[in-house]
Protein backbone atom coordinates (compact mmCIF):
# COMPACT_ATOMS: atom_id res chain seq x y z
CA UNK A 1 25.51 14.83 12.92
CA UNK A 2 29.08 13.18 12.45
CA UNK A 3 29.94 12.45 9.02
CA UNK A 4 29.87 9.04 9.31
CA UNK A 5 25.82 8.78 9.25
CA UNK A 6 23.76 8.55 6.83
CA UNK A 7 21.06 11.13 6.48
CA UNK A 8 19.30 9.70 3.76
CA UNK A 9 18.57 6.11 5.40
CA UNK A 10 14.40 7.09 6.68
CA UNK A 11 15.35 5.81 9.97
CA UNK A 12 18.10 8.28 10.56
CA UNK A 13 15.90 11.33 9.23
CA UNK A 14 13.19 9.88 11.90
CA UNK A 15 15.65 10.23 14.43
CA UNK A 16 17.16 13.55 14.19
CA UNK A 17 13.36 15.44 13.85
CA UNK A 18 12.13 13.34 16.55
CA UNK A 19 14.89 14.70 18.87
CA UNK A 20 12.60 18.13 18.83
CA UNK A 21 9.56 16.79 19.92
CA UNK A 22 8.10 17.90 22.80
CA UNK A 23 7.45 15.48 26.20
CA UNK A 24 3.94 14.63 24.93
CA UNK A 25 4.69 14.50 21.36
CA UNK A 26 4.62 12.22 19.23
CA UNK A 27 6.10 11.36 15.32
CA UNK A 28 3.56 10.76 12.81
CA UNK A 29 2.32 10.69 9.20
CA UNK A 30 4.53 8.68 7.18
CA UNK A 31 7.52 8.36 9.64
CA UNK A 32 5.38 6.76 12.48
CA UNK A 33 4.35 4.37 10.03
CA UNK A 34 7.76 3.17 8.96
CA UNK A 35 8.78 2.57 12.35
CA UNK A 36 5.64 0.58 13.04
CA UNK A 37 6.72 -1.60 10.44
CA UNK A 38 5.60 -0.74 7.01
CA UNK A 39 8.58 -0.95 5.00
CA UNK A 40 7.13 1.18 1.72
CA UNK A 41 7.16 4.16 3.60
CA UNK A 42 10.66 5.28 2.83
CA UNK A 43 9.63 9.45 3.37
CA UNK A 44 10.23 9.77 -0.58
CA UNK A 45 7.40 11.07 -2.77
CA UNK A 46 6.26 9.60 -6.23
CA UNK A 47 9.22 10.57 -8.01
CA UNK A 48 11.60 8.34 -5.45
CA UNK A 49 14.14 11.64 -5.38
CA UNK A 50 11.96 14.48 -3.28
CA UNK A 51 11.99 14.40 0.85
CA UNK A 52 8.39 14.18 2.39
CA UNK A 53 8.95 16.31 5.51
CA UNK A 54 9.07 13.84 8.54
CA UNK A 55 5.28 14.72 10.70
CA UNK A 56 5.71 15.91 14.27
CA UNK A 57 2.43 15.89 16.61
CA UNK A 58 2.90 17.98 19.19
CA UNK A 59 -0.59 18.43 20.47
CA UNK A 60 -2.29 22.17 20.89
CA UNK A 61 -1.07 22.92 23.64
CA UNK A 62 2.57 22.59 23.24
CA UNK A 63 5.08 24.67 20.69
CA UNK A 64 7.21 23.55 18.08
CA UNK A 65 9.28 25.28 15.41
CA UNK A 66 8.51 24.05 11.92
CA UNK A 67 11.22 23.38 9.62
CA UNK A 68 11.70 22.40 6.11
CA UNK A 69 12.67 18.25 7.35
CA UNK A 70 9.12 18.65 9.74
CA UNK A 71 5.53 19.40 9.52
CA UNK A 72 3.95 19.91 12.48
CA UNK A 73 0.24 18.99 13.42
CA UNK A 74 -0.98 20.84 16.35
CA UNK A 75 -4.40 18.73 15.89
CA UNK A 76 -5.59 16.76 19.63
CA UNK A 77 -3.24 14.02 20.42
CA UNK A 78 -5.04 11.71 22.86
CA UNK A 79 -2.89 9.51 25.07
CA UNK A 80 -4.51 6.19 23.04
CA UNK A 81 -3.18 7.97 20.03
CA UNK A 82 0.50 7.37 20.72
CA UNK A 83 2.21 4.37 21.21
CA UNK A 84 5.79 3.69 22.37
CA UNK A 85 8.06 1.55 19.68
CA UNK A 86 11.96 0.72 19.97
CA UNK A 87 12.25 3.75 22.77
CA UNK A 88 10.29 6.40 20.26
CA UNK A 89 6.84 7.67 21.02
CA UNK A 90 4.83 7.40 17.57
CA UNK A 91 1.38 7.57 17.03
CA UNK A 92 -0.66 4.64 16.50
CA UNK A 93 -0.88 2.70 13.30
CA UNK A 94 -4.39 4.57 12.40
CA UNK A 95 -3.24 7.69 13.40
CA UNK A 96 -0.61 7.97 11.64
CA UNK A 97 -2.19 6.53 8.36
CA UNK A 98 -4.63 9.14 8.75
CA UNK A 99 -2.35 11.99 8.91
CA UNK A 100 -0.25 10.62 6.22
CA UNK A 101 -3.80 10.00 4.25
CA UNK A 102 -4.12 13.74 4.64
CA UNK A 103 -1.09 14.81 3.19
CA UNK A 104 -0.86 14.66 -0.32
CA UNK A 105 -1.92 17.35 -2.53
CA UNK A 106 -3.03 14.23 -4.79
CA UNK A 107 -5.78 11.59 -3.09
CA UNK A 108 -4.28 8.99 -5.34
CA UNK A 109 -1.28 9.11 -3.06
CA UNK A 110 -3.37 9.06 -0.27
CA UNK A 111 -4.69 5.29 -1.64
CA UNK A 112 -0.85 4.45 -2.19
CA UNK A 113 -1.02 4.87 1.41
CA UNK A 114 -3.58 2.55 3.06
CA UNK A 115 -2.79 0.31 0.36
CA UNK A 116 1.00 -0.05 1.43
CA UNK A 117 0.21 -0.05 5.65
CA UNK A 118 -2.61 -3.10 4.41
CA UNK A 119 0.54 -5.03 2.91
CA UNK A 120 2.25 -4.75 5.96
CA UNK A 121 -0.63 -5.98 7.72
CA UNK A 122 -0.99 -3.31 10.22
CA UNK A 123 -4.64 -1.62 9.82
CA UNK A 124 -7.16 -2.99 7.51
CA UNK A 125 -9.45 -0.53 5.34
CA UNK A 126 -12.57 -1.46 7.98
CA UNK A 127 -10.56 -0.67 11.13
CA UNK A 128 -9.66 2.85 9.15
CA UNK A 129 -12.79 3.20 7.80
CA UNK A 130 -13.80 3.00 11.56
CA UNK A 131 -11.25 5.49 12.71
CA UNK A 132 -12.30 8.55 10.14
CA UNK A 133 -15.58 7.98 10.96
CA UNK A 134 -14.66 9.32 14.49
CA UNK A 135 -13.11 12.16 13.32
CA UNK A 136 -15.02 13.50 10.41
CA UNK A 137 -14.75 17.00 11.81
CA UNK A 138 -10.87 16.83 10.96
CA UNK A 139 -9.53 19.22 8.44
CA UNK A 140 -9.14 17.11 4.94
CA UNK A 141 -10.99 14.15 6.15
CA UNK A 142 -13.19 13.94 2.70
CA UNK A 143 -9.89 13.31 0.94
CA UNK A 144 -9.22 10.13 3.22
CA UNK A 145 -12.65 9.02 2.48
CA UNK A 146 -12.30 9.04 -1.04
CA UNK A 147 -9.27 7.16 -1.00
CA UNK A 148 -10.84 4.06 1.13
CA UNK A 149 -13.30 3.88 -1.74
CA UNK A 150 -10.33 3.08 -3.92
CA UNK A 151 -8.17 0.71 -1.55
CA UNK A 152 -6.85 -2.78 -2.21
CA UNK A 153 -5.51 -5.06 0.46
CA UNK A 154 -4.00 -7.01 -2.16
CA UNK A 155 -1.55 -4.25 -3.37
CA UNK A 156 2.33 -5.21 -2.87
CA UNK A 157 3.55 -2.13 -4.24
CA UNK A 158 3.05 1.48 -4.63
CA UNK A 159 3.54 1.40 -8.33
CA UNK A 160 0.45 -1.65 -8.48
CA UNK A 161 -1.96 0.79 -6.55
CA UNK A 162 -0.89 3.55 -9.17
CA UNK A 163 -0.91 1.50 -11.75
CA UNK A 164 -4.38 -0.25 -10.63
CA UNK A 165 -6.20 3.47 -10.20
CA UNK A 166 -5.06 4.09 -13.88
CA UNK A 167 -7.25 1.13 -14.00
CA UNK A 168 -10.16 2.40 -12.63
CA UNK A 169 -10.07 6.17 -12.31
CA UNK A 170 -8.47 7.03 -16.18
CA UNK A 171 -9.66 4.00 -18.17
CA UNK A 172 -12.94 3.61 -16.30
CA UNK A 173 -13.01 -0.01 -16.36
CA UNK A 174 -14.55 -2.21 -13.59
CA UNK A 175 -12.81 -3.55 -10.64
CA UNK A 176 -10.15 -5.35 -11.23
CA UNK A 177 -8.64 -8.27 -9.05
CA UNK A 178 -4.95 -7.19 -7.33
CA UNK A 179 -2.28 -9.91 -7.44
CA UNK A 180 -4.41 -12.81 -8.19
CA UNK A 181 -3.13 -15.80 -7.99
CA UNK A 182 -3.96 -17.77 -12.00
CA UNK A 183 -4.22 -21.72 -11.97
CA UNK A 184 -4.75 -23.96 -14.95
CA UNK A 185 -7.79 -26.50 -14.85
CA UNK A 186 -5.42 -29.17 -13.67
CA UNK A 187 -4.49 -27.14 -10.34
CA UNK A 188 -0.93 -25.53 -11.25
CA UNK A 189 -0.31 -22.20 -10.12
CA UNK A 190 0.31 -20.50 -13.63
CA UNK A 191 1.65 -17.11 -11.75
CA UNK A 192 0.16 -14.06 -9.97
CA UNK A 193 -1.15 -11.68 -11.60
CA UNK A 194 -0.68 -7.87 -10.36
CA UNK A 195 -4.21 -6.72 -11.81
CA UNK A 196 -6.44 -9.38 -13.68
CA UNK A 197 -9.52 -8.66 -15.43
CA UNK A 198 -11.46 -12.44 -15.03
CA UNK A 199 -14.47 -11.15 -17.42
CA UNK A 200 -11.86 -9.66 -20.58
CA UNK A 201 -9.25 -12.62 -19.21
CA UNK A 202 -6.59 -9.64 -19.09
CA UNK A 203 -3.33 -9.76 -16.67
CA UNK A 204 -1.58 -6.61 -15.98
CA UNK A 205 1.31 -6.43 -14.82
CA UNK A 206 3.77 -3.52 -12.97
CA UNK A 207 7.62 -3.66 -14.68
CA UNK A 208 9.49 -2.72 -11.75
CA UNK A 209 13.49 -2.51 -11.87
CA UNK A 210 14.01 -5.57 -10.26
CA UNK A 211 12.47 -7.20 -13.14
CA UNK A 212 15.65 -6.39 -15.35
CA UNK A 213 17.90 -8.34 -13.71
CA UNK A 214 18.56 -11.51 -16.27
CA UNK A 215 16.93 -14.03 -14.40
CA UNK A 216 14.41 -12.24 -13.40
CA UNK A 217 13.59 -11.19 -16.55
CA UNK A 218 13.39 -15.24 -17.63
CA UNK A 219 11.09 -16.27 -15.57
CA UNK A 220 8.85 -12.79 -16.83
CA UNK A 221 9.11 -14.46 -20.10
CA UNK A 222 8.28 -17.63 -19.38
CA UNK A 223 5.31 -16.75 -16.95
CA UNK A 224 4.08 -14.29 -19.95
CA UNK A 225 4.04 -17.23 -22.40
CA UNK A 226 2.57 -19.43 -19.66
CA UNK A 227 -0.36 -16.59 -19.41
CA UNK A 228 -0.65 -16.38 -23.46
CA UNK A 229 -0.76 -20.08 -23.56
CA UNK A 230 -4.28 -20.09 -21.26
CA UNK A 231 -5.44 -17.41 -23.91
CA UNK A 232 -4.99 -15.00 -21.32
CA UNK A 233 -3.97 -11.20 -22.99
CA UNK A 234 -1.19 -8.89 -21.49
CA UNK A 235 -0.13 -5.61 -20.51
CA UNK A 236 2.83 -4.53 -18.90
CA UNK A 237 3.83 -1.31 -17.35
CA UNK A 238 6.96 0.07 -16.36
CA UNK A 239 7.88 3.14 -14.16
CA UNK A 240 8.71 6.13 -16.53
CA UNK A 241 5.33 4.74 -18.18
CA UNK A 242 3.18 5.82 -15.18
CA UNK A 243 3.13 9.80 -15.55
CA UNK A 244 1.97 9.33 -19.18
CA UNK A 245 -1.45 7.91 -18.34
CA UNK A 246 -2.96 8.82 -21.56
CA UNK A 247 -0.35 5.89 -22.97
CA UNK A 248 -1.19 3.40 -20.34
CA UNK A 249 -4.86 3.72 -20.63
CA UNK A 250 -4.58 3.03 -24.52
CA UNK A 251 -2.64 0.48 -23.66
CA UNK A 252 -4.99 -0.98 -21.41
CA UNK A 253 -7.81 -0.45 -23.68
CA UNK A 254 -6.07 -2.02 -26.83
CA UNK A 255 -5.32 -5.17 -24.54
CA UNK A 256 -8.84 -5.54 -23.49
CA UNK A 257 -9.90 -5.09 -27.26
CA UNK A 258 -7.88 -8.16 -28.06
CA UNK A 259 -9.75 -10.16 -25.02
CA UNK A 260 -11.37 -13.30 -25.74
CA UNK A 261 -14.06 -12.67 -23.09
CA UNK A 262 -14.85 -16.82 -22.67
CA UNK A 263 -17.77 -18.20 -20.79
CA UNK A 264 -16.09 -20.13 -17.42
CA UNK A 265 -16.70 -23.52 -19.10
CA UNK A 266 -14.74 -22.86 -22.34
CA UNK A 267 -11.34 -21.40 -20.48
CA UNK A 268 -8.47 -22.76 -20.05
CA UNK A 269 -7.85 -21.40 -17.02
CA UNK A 270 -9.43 -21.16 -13.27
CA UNK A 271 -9.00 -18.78 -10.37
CA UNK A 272 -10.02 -21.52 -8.04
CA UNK A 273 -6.90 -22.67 -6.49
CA UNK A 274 -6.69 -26.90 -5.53
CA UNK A 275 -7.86 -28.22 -2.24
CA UNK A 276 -4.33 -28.45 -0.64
CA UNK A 277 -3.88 -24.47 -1.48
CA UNK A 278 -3.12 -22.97 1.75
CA UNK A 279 -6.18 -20.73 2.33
CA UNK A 280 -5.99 -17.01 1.91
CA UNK A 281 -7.04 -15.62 5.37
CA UNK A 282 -8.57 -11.49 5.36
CA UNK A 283 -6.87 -8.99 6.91
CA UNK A 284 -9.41 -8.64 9.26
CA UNK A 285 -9.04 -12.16 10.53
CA UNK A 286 -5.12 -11.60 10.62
CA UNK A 287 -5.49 -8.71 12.74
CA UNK A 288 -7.67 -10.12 14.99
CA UNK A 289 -5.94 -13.52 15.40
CA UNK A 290 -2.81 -11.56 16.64
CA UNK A 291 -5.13 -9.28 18.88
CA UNK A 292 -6.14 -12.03 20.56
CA UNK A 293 -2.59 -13.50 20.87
CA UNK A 294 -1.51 -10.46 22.33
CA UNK A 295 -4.04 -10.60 24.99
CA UNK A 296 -3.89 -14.40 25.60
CA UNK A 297 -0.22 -13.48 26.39
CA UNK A 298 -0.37 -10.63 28.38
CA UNK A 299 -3.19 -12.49 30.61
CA UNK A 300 -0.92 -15.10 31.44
CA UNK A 301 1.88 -12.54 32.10
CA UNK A 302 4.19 -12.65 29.15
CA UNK A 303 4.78 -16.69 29.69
């Protein structure tokens, strides 16, 4: 590789291991998901430091060497498995997820995942639901299961799906609703919340390092105050915070202690947004709409 490149950008790494695939392979796991589209998939693990080995399918009938940059899957790889994207054969945006879903030693991580290839809007948790269902006989398929049980469409970031099965899995408290958009009675948009509790009237919110910068950092103020102000309680998180989930979940817990828990008709605030709101389509619906586009277009021959 000349000196000149890179080796850390995920694109590059992508590159150089998919130069050893064989002529009916195919990259996969994380890496065929980033160059689908899905930004969040940068081949880093929780920590944002360690290398996740880039995922090679090669089939079962073909050979591969395995290296310390590759994991190899020698699992069937169907020809509706693999698609072809900027000159590089990947597999499909549900295969991959499912082989990156398989991963991780931790099935939080495996959530992180389907949460983060929603938000790029390229397989909804029904369409993957659908897809493990076919293959139920695969080796750590129970893990991907248990993982859909816990997805959010509405997650934006990794550290809101970690932060949100803190939530949930540690704290044991019910569902809560992923960046939910918070209006006062009058129809402004008070902010969006990364986890709200409507029944406590709790917002929780993910400190990532973009929020330090200073004017950032205002408007976190003055959307906090906004929040208080509708007698809304808050939480915040930051990174380090995350491994220490003993600390977050008292955290949480103290918050929720200091809830007002109002009846609807004595708050001062209302998650129903005004009637010009642009409306908030499913993912299902998205993916569909464009399904149809791309057949509507193809039919009429690319005009």
């Amino acid at each position: 590789m000349p000196a000149g490149v890179d080796g850390s950008v995920p694109e590059q790494r992508i590159l150089e291991q998919a130069a050893r695939l064989p002529p009916a392979g195919a990259v996969t796991g994380w890496a065929a998901c980033r160059w689908l589209g899905a930004a969040f998939f940068d081949g880093r693990g929780p920590d944002g430091v360690s290398s996740i080995p880039v995922g090679l399918a090669c089939g079962a009938e073909q050979q591969i060497r395995r290296t310390p940059q590759t994991s190899i899957s020698r699992e069937p790889l169907p020809d509706d498995d693999v698609v072809l994207r900027f000159g590089l054969r990947c597999t499909r945006a549900q295969r991959a997820l499912f082989d990156e879903m398989r991963r991780p030693a931790d099935w939080r991580e495996s959530v992180v995942a389907m949460d983060m290839i929603a938000a790029a809007e390229l397989v909804s948790v029904s369409r993957m639901r659908s897809y493990v269902e076919a293959h139920r006989s695969w080796r750590r398929c129970r893990q991907v299961l248990r993982a859909l049980d816990f997805a959010s469409e509405r997650s934006r970031s990794p550290n809101e799906t970690r932060l949100r099965l803190i939530w949930r899995v540690d704290a044991g408290l019910p569902e809560p609703l992923a960046n939910c958009e918070v209006f006062t009675r009058s129809g402004r948009l008070v902010g969006v919340a990364d986890l709200f509790d409507p029944v406590a009237g709790v917002v929780g919110e993910f400190d990532g390092a973009d929020h330090r910068l200073a004017r950032r950092h205002s408007r976190d103020v003055a959307r906090e105050e906004d929040f208080r102000r509708l007698g809304l309680e808050y939480f915040k998180v930051t990174g380090p915070d995350l491994p220490h989930r003993a600390r977050v979940v008292e955290r949480m817990h103290s918050t929720r202690a200091r809830a007002q828990y109002l009846p609807e008709h004595e708050r001062r605030w209302t998650l129903q947004p005004p009637p010009e709101w642009p409306p908030d389509w499913p993912l299902d619906e998205i993916l569909d709409h464009r399904a149809w586009l791309a057949a509507s277009e193809h039919a009429h021959g690319g005009r």
